[in-house]
Protein backbone atom coordinates (compact mmCIF):
# COMPACT_ATOMS: atom_id res chain seq x y z
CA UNK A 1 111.53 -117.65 -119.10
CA UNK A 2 110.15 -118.55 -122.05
CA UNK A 3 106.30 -118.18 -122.19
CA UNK A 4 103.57 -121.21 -123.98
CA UNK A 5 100.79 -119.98 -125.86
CA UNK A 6 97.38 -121.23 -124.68
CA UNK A 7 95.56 -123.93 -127.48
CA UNK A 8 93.15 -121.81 -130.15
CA UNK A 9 90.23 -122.96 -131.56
CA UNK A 10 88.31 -120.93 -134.63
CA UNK A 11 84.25 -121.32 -134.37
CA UNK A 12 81.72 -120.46 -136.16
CA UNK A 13 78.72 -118.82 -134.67
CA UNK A 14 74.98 -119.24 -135.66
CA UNK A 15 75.46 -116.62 -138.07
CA UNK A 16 78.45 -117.98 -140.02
CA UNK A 17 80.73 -115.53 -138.16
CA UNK A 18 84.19 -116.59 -137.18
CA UNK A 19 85.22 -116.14 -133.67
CA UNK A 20 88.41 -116.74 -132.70
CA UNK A 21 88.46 -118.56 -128.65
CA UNK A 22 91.74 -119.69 -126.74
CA UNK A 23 91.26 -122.74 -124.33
CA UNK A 24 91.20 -121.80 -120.90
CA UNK A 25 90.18 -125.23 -119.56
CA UNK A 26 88.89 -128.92 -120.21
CA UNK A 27 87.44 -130.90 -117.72
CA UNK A 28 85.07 -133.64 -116.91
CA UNK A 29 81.64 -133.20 -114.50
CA UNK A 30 78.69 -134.87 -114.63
CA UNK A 31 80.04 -137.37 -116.77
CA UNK A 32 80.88 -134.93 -119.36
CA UNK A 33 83.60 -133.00 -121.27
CA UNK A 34 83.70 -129.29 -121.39
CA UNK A 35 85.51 -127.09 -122.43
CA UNK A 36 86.16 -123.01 -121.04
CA UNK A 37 86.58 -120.94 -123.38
CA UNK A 38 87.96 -116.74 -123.63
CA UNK A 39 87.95 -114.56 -126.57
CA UNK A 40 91.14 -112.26 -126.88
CA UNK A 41 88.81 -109.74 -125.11
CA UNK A 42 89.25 -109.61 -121.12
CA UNK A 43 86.09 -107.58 -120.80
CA UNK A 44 84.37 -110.53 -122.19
CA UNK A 45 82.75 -113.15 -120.16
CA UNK A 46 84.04 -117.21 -120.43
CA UNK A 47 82.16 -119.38 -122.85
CA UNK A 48 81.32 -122.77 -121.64
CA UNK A 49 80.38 -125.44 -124.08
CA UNK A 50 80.06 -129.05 -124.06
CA UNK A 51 82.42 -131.25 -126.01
CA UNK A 52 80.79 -133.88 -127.72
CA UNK A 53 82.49 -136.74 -129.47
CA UNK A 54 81.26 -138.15 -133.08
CA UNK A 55 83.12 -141.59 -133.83
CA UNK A 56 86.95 -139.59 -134.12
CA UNK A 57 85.42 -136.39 -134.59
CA UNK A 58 85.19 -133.84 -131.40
CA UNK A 59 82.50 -130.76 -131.54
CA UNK A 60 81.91 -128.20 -129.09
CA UNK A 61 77.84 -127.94 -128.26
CA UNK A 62 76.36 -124.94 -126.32
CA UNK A 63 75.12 -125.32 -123.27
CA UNK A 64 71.23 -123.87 -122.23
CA UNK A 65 70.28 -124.63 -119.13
CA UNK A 66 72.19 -121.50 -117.37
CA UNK A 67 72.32 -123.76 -113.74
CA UNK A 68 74.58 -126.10 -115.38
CA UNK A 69 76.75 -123.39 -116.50
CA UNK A 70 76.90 -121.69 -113.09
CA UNK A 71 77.42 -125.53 -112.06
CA UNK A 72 80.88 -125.45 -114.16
CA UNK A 73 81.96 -122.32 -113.59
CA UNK A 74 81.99 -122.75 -109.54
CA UNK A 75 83.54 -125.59 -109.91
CA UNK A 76 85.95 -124.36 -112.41
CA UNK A 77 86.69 -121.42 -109.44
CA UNK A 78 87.66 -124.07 -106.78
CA UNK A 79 89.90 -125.86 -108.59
CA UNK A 80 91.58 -122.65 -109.75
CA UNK A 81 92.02 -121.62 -106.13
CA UNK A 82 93.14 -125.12 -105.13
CA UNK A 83 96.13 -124.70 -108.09
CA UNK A 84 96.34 -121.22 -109.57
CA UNK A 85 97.14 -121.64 -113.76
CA UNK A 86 100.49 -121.87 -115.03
CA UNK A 87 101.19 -118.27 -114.86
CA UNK A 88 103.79 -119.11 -118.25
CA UNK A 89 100.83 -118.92 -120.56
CA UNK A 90 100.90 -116.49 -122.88
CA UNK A 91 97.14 -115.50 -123.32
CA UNK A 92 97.44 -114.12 -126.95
């Protein structure tokens, strides 16, 4: 069976530094985007940012308030045991 690659997004940091991120999720809550994010690194924690749209331009916005995270994340973990993810992604 042939195996699809997750979407990968490039970002820049606050220090100019490149950081490669595949898409592990978008979905809307509290009348907002976001988007889950996972480096190449399984050690690493998910990011969770904010998309924000600009006229046709979309940008990804961090998140600060660490309840609204936890918010996201918990729901992100019932849905995911409601309907595990395709298990033919390729997480590379």
């Amino acid at each position: 069976m042939e195996r699809k690659i997750r979407d990968s997004i490039t970002v820049i940091d606050e220090k100019g530094s490149e950081i490669h991120l595949y898409v592990e999720a978008l979905f809307d809550m509290f009348g907002e985007t976001y988007a889950l994010l996972k480096t190449h690194d399984e050690n690493q924690d998910m990011i969770v940012m904010r998309v924000e749209n600009d006229g046709s331009e979309q940008y990804l916005e961090s998140i600060e308030d660490p309840n609204t995270i936890e918010n996201i994340l918990d729901a992100y973990e019932i849905a995911v045991d409601a309907q595990p993810i395709d298990q033919n992604f390729n997480e590379h």
